[in-house]
C-alpha atoms as a PDB file:
ATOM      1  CA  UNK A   1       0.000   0.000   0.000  1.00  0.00           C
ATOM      2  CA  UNK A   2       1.175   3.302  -0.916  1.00  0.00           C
ATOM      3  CA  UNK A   3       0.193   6.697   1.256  1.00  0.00           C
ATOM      4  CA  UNK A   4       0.055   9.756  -1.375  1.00  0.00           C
ATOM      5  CA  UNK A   5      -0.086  12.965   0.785  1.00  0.00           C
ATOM      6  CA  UNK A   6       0.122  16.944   0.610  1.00  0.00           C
ATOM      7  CA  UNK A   7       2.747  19.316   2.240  1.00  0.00           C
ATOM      8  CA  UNK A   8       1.515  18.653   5.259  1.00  0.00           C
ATOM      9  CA  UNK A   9       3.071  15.827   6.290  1.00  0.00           C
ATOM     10  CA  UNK A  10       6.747  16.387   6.670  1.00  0.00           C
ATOM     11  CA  UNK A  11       9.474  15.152   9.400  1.00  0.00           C
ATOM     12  CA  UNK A  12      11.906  12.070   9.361  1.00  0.00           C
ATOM     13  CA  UNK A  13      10.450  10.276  12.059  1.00  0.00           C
ATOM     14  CA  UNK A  14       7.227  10.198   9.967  1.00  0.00           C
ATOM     15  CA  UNK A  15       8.894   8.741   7.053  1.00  0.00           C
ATOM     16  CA  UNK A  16      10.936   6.044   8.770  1.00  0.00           C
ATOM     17  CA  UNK A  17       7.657   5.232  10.654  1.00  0.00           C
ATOM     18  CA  UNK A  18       5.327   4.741   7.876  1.00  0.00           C
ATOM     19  CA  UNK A  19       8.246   2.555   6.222  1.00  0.00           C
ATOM     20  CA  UNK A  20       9.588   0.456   9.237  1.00  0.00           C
ATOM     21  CA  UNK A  21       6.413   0.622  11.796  1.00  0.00           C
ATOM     22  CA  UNK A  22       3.793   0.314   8.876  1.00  0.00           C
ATOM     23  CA  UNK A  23       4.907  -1.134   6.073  1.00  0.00           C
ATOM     24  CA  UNK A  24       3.743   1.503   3.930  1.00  0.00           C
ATOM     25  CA  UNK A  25       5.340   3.404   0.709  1.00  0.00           C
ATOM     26  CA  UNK A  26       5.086   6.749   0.393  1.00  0.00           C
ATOM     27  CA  UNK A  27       4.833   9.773  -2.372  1.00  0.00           C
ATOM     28  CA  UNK A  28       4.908  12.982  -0.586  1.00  0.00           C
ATOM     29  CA  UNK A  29       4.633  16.373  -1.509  1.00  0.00           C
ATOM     30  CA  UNK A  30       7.126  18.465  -0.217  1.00  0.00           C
ATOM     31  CA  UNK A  31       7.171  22.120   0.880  1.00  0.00           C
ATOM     32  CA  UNK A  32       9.759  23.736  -1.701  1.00  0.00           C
ATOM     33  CA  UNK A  33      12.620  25.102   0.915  1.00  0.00           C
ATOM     34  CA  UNK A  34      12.991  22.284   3.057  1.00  0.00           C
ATOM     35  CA  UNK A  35      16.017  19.052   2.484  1.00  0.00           C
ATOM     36  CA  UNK A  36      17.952  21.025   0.337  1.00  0.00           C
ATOM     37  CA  UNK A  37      20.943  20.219   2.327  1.00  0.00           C
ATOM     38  CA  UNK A  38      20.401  15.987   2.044  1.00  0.00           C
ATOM     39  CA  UNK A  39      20.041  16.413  -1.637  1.00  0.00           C
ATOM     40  CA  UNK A  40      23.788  18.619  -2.013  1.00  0.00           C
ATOM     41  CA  UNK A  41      25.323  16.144   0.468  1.00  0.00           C
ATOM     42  CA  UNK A  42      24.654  13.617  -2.093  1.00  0.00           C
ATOM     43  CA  UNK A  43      26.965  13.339  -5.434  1.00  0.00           C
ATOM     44  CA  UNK A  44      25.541  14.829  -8.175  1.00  0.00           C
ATOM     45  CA  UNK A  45      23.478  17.649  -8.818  1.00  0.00           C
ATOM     46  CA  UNK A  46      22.854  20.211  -6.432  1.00  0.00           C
ATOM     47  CA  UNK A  47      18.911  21.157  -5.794  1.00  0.00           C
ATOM     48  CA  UNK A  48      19.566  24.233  -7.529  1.00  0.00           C
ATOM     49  CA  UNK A  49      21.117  22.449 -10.335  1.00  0.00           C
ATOM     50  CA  UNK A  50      18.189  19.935 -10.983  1.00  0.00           C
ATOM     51  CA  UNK A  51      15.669  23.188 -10.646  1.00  0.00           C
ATOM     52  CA  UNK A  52      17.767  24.785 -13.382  1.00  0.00           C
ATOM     53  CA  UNK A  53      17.549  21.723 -15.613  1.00  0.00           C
ATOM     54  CA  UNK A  54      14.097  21.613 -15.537  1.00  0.00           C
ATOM     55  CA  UNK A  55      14.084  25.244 -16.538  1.00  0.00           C
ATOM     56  CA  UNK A  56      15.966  24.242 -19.604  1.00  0.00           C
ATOM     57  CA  UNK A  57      14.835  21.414 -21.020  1.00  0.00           C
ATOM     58  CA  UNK A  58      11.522  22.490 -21.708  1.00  0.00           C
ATOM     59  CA  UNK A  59      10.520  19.150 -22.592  1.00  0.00           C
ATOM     60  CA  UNK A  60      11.428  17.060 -19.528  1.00  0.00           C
ATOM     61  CA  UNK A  61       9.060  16.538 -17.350  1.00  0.00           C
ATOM     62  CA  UNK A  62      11.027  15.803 -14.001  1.00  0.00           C
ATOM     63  CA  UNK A  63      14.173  14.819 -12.584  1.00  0.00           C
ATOM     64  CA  UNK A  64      15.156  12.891  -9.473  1.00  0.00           C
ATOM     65  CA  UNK A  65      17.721  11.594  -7.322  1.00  0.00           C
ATOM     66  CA  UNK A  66      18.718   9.448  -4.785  1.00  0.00           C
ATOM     67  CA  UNK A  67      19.391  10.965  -1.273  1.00  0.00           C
ATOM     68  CA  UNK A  68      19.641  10.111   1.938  1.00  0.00           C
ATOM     69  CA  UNK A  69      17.543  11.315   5.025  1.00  0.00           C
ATOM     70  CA  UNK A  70      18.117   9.910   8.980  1.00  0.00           C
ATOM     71  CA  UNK A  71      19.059   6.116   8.100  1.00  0.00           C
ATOM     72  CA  UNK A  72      17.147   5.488   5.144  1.00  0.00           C
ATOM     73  CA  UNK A  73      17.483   6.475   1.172  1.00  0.00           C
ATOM     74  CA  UNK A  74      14.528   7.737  -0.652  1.00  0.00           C
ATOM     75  CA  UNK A  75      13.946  10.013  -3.865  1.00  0.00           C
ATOM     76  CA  UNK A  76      13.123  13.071  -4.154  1.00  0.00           C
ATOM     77  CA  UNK A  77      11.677  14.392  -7.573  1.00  0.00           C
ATOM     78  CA  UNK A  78      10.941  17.166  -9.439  1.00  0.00           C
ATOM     79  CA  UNK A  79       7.803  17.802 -11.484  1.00  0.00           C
ATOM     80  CA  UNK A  80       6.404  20.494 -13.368  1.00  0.00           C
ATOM     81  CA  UNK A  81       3.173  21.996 -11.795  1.00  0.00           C
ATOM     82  CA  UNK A  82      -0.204  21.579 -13.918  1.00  0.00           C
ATOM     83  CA  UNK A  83      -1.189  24.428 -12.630  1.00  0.00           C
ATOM     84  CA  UNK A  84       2.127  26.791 -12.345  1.00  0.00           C
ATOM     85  CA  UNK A  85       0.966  30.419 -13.658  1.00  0.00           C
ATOM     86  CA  UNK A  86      -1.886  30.640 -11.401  1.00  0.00           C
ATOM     87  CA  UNK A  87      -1.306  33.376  -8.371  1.00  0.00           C
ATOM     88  CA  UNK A  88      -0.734  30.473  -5.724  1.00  0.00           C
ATOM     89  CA  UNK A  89       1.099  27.831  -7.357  1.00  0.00           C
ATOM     90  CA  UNK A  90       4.452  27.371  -8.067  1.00  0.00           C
ATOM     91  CA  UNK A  91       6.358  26.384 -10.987  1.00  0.00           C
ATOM     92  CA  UNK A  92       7.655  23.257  -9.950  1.00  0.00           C
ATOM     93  CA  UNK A  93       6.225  20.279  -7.432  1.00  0.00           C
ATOM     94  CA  UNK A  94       8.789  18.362  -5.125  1.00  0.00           C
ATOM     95  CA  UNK A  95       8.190  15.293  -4.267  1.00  0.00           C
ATOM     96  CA  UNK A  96       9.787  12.833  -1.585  1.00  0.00           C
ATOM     97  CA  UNK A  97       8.838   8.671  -1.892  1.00  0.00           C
ATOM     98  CA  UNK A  98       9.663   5.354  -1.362  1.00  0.00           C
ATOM     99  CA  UNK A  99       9.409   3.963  -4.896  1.00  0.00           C
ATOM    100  CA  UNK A 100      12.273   3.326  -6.682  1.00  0.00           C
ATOM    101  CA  UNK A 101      10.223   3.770  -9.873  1.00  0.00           C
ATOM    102  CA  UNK A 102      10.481   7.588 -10.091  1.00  0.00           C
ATOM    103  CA  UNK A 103       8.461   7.905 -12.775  1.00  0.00           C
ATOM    104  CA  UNK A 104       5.583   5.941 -11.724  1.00  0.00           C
ATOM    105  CA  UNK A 105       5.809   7.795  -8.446  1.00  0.00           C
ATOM    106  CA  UNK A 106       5.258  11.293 -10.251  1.00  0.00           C
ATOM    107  CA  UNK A 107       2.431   9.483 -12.124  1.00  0.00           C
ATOM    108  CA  UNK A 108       0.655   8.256  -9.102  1.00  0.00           C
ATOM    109  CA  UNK A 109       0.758  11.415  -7.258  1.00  0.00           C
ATOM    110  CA  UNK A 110      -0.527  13.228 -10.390  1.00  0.00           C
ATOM    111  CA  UNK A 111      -3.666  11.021  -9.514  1.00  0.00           C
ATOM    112  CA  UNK A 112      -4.237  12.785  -6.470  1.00  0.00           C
ATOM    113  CA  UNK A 113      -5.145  16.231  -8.191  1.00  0.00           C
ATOM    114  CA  UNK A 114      -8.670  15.359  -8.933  1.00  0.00           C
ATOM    115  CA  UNK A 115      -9.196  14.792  -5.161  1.00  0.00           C
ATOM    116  CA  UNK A 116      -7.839  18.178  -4.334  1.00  0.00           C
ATOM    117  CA  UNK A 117      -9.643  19.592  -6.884  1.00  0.00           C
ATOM    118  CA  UNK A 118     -13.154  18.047  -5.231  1.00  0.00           C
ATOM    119  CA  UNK A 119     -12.162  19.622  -1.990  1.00  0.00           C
ATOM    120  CA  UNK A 120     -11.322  22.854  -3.105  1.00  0.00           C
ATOM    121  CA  UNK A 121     -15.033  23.044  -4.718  1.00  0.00           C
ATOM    122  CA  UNK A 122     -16.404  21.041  -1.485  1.00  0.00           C
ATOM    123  CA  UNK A 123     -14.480  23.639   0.637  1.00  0.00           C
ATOM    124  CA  UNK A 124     -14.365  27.281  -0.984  1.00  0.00           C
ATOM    125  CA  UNK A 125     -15.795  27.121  -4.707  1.00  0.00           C
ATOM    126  CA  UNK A 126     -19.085  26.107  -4.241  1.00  0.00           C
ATOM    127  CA  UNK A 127     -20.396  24.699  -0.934  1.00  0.00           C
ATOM    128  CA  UNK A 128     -18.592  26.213   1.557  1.00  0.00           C
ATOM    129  CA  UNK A 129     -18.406  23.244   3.762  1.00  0.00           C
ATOM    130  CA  UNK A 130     -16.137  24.570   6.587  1.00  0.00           C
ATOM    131  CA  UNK A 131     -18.583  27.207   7.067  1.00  0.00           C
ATOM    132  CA  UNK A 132     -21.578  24.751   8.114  1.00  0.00           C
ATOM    133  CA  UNK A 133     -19.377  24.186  11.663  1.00  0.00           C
ATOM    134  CA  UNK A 134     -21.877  21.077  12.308  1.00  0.00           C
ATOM    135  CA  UNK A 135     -21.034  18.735  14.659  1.00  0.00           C
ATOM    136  CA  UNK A 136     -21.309  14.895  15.275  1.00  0.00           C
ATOM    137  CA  UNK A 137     -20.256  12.050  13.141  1.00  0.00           C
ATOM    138  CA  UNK A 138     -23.476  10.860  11.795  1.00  0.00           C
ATOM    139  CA  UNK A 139     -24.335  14.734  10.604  1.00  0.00           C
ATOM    140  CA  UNK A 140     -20.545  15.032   8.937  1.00  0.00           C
ATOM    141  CA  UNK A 141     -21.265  11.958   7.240  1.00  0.00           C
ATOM    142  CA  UNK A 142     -24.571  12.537   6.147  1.00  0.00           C
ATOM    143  CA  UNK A 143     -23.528  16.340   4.847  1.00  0.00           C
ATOM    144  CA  UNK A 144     -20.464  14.748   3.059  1.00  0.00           C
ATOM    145  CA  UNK A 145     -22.738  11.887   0.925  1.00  0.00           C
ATOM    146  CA  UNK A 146     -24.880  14.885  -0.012  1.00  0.00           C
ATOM    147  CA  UNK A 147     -22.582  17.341  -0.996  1.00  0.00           C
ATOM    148  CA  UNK A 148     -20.524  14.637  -2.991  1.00  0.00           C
ATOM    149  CA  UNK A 149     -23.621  13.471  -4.991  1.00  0.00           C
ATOM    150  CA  UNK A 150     -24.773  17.164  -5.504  1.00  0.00           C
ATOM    151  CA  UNK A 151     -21.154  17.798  -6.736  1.00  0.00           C
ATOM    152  CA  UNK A 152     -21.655  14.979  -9.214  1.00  0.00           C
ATOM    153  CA  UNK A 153     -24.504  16.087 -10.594  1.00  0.00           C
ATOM    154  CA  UNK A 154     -22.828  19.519 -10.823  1.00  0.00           C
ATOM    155  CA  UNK A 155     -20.041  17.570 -13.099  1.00  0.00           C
ATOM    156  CA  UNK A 156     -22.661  15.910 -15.249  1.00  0.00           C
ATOM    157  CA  UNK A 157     -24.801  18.699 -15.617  1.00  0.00           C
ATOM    158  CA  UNK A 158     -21.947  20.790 -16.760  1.00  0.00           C
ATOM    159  CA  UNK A 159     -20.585  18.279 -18.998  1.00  0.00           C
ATOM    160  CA  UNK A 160     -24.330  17.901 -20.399  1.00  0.00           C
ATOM    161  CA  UNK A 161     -24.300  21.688 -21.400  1.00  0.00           C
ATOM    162  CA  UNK A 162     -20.928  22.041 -22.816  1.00  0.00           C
ATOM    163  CA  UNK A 163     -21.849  19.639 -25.097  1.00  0.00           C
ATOM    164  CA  UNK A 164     -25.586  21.254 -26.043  1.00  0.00           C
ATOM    165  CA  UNK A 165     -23.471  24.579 -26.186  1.00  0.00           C
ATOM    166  CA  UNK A 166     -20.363  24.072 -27.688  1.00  0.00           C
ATOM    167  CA  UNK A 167     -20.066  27.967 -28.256  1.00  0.00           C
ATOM    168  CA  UNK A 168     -20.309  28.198 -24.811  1.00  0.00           C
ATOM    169  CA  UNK A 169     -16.974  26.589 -23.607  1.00  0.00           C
ATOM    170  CA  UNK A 170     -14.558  29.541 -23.836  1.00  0.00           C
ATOM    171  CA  UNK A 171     -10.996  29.184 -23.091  1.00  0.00           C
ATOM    172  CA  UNK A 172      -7.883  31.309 -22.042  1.00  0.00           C
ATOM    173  CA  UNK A 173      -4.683  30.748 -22.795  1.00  0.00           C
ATOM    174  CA  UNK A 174      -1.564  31.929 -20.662  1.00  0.00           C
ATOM    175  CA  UNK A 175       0.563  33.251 -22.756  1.00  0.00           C
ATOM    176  CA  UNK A 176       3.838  32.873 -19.995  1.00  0.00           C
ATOM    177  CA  UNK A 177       3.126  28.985 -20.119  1.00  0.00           C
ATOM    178  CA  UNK A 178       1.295  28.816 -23.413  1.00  0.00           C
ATOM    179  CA  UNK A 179      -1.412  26.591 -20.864  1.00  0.00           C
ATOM    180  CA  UNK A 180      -5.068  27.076 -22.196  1.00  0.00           C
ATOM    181  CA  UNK A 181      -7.945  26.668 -19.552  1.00  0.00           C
ATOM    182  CA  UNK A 182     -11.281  26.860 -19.576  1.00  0.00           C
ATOM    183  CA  UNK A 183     -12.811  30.317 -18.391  1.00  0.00           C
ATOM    184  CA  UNK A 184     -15.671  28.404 -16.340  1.00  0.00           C
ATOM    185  CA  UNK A 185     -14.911  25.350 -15.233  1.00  0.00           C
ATOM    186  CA  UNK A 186     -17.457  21.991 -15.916  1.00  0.00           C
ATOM    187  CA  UNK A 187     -17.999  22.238 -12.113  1.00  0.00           C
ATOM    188  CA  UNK A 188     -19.115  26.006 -12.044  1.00  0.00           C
ATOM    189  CA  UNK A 189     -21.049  25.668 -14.926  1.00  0.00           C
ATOM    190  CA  UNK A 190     -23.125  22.793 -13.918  1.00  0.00           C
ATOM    191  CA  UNK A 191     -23.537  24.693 -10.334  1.00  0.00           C
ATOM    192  CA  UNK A 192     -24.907  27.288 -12.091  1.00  0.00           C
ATOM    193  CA  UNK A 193     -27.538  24.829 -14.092  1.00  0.00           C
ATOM    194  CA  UNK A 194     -28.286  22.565 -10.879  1.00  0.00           C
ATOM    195  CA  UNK A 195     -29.008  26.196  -9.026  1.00  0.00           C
ATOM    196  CA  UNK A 196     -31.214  27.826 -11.515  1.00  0.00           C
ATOM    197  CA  UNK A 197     -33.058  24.351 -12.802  1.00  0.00           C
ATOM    198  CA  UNK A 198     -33.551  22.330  -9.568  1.00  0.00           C
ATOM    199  CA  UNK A 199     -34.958  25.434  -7.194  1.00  0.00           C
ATOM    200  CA  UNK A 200     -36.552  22.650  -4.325  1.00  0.00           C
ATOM    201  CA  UNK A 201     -36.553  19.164  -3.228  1.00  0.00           C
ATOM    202  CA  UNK A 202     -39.120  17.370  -5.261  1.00  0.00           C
ATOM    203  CA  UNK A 203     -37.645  18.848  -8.738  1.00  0.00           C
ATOM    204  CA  UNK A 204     -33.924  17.138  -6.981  1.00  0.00           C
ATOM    205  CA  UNK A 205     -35.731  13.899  -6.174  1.00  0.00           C
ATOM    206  CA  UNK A 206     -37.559  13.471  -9.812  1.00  0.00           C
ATOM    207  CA  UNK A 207     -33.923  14.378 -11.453  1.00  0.00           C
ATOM    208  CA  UNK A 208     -31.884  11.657  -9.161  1.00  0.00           C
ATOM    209  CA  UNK A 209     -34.675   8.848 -10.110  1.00  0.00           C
END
């Protein structure tokens, strides 16, 4: 089993525990300014160096190495950010794992961006969720399996008008990264439908069966 985390989780004890104590691999992202020192104290490139390579070579998509950290070795990697040009990201992810298979570690973690990408719209895009304060397990749980099947049918319902309105779909393109987005995403869009089309319960319930 492999734990896939966000910059949260940081610290060597934590690493040689989920290793040694639980038998599980890792892929971690890593705050950008920390470990720079284990990765120089290793032969090879210096952090700066592999950052710089990336910068480059326009056309790789990451770079690793092999470094040591407490009593262990692990890899840390380099990826280019999906989302580098918007006001909070950064250019570059950095990544710390267990898998000697770099590049099926940058792979899997790249998996984990469509459950951020659900929170953020759980959270602060759409339903607020950290503003309902409720408390209790069974009403946490019961909020959650609503909110997740509303946010599906906000998905479907976009998707669903995209294609009736092809027109509709506008895009940007950053002109720094040459990355083209959509200007409103499926999600937004479909809020927007699921807002204006189902205004009370019973017009929900008839949709859902």
């Amino acid at each position: 089993m492999t734990l896939i985390t966000d910059r949260q989780y940081i610290g060597l004890q934590w690493f040689e525990a989920l290793r040694i104590t639980f038998d599980l691999n890792f892929i971690v992202r890593l705050k950008k300014g920390i470990y720079h020192d284990q990765v120089n104290a290793v032969a090879g490139k210096t952090q700066a160096d592999m950052v710089a390579k990336l910068k480059r070579c326009r056309r790789k998509k990451m770079i690793s190495k092999r470094i040591i950290l407490g009593s262990a070795a692990w890899y840390y990697i380099i990826i280019r950010n999906p989302k580098a040009g918007h006001p909070n990201e950064d250019e570059f992810i950095f990544l710390l794992s267990s898998w000697y298979n770099r590049t099926a570690a940058a792979q899997a973690y790249a998996r984990r961006w469509s459950i951020g990408v659900t929170f953020r719209h759980l959270k602060s895009n759409g339903f607020r969720l950290e503003d309902m304060r409720l408390e209790g397990r069974a009403k946490r749980e019961v909020v959650m399996a609503i909110l997740n099947l509303v946010f599906v049918l906000c998905v479907i319902e976009g998707r669903k008008f995209y294609q009736r309105h092809p027109r509709s779909k506008q895009t940007k393109t950053d002109h720094r990264t040459g990355r083209v987005t959509i200007v409103h995403s499926t999600f937004r869009q479909g809020l927007c439908r699921v807002l204006a089309t189902f205004t009370n319960l019973a017009k929900l319930t008839r949709r859902l069966a």
